[in-house]
C-alpha atoms as a PDB file:
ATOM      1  CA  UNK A   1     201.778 -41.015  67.093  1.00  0.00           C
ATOM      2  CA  UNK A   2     205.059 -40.152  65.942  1.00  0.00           C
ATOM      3  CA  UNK A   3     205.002 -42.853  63.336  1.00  0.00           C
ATOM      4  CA  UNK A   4     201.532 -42.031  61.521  1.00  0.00           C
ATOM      5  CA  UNK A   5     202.548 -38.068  61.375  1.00  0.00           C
ATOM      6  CA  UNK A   6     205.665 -39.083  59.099  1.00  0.00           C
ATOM      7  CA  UNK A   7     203.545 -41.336  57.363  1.00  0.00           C
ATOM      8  CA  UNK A   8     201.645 -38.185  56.381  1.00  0.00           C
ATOM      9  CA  UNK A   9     203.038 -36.901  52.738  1.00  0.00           C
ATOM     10  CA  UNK A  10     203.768 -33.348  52.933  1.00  0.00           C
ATOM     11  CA  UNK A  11     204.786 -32.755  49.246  1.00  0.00           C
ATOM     12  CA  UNK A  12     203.218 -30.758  46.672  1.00  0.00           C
ATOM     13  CA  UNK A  13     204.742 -31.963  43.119  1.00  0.00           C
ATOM     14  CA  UNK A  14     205.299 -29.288  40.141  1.00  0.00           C
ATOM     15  CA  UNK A  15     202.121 -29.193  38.756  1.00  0.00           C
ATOM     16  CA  UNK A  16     200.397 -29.206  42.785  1.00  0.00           C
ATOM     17  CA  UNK A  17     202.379 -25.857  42.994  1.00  0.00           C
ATOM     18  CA  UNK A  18     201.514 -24.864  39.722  1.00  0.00           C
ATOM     19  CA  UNK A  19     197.738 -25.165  40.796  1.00  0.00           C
ATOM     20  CA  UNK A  20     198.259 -23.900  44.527  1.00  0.00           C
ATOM     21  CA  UNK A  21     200.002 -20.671  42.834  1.00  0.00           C
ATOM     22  CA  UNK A  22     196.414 -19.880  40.495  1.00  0.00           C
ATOM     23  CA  UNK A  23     194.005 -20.520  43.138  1.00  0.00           C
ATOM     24  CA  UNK A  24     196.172 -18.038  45.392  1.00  0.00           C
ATOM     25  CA  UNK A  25     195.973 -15.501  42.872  1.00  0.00           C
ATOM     26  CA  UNK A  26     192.768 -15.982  42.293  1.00  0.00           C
ATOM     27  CA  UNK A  27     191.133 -15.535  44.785  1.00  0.00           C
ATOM     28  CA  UNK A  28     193.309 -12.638  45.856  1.00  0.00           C
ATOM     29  CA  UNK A  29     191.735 -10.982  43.222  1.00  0.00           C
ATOM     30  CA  UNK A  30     188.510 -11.776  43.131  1.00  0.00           C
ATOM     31  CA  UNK A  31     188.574 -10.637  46.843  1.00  0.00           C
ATOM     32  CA  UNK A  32     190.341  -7.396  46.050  1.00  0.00           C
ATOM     33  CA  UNK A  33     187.592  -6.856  42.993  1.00  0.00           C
ATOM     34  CA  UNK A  34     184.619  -7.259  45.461  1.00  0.00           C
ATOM     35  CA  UNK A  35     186.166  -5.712  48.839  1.00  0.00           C
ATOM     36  CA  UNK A  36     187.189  -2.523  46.295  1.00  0.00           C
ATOM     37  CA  UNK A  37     183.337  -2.586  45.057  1.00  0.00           C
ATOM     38  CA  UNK A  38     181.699  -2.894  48.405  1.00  0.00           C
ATOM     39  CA  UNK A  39     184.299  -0.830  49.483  1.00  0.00           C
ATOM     40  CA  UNK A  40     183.542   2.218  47.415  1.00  0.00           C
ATOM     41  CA  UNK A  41     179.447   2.014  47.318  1.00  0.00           C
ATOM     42  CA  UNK A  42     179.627   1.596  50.909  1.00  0.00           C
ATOM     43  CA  UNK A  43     182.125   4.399  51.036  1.00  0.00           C
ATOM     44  CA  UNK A  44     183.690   2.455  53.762  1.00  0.00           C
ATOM     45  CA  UNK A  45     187.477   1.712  53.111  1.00  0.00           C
ATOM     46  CA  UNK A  46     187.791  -0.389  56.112  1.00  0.00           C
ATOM     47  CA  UNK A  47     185.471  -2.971  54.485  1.00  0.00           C
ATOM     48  CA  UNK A  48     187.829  -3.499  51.590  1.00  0.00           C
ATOM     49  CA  UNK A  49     190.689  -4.336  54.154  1.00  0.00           C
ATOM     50  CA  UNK A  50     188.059  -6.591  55.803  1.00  0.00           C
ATOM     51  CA  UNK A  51     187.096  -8.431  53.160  1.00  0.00           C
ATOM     52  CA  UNK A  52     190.771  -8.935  51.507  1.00  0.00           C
ATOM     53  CA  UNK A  53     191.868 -10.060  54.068  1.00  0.00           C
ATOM     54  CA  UNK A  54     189.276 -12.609  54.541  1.00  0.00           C
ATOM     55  CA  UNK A  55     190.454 -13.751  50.918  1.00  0.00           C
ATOM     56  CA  UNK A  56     193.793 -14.276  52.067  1.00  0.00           C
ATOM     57  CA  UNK A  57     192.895 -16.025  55.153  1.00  0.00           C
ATOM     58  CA  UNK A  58     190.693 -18.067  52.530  1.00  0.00           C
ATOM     59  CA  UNK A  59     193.090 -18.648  50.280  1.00  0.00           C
ATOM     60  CA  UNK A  60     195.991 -19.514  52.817  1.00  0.00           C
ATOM     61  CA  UNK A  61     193.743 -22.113  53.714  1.00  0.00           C
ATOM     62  CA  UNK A  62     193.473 -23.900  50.296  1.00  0.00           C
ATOM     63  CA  UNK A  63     196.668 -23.554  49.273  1.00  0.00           C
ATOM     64  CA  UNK A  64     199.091 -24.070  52.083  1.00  0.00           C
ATOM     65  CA  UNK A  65     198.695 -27.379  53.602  1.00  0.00           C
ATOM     66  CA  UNK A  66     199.342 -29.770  50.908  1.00  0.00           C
ATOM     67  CA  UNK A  67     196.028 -31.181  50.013  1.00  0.00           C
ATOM     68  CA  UNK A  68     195.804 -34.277  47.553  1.00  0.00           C
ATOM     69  CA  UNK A  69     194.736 -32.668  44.720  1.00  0.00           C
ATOM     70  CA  UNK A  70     198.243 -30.762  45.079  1.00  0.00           C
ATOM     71  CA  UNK A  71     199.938 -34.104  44.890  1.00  0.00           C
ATOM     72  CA  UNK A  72     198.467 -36.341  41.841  1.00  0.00           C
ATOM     73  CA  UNK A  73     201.555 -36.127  39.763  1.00  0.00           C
ATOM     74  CA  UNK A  74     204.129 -37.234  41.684  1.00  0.00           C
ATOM     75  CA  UNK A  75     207.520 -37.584  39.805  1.00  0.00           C
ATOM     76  CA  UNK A  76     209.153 -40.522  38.640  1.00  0.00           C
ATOM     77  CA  UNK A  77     212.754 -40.969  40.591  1.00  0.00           C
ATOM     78  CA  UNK A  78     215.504 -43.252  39.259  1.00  0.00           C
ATOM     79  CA  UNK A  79     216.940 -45.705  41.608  1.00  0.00           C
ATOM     80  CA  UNK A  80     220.083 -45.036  43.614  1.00  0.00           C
ATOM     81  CA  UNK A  81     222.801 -46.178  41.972  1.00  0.00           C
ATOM     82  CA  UNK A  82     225.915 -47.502  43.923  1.00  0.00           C
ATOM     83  CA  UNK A  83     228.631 -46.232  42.235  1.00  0.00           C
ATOM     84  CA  UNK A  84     232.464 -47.320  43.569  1.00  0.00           C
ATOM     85  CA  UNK A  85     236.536 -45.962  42.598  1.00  0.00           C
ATOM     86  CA  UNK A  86     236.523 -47.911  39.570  1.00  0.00           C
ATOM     87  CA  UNK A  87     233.522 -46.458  37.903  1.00  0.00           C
ATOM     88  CA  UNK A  88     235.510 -42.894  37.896  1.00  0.00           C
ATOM     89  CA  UNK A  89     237.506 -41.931  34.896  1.00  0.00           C
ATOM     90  CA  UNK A  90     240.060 -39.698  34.815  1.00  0.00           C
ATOM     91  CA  UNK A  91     238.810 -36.590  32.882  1.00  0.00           C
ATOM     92  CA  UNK A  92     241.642 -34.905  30.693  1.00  0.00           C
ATOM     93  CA  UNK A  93     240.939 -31.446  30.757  1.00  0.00           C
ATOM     94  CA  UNK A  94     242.803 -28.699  29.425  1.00  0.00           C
ATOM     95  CA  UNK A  95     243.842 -25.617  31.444  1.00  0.00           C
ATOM     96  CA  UNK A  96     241.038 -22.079  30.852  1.00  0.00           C
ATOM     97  CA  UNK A  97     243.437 -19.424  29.393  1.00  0.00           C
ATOM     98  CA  UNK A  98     241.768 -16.589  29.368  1.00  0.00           C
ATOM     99  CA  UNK A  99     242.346 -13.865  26.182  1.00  0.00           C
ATOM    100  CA  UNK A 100     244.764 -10.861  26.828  1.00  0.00           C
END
């Protein structure tokens, strides 16, 4: 069991986030738009709450478990590199003196 949860990717890549971020915001405000209009010709401000907060719920939903669609652009790592003493130079550097 143990073996197929870490099996599971659970990384969103850059543009994933960038895509998770809109459809947050999104529908946060198309929620807030039509709880605020229901809202007021209901003249029930409870119902706004209501129905924002559905939107969240809604949009926690979409956007926090990382879905494929977040992950289609995965990026491009080098290789590791093995790098020993004698690769290192010595770097001359002067001494920072800083103005009077």
């Amino acid at each position: 069991m143990l073996d197929l949860l870490r099996s599971v990717p659970t990384q969103m890549d850059y543009k994933g986030q960038k895509l998770a971020e809109q459809i947050f915001q999104g529908i946060i405000l198309v929620s807030a738009v039509i709880g605020f209009i229901y809202g007021y010709i209901t003249e029930q401000f409870g119902w706004t709450v209501y129905i924002v907060m559905v939107g969240f719920a809604l949009s926690c939903l979409l956007t926090l478990p990382p879905w494929p669609m977040y992950r289609r652009s995965p990026l491009k790592w080098l290789p590791v590199q093995e790098s020993g003493p004698e690769d290192k130079k010595p770097v001359d550097r002067k001494p920072k003196r800083h103005p009077k």
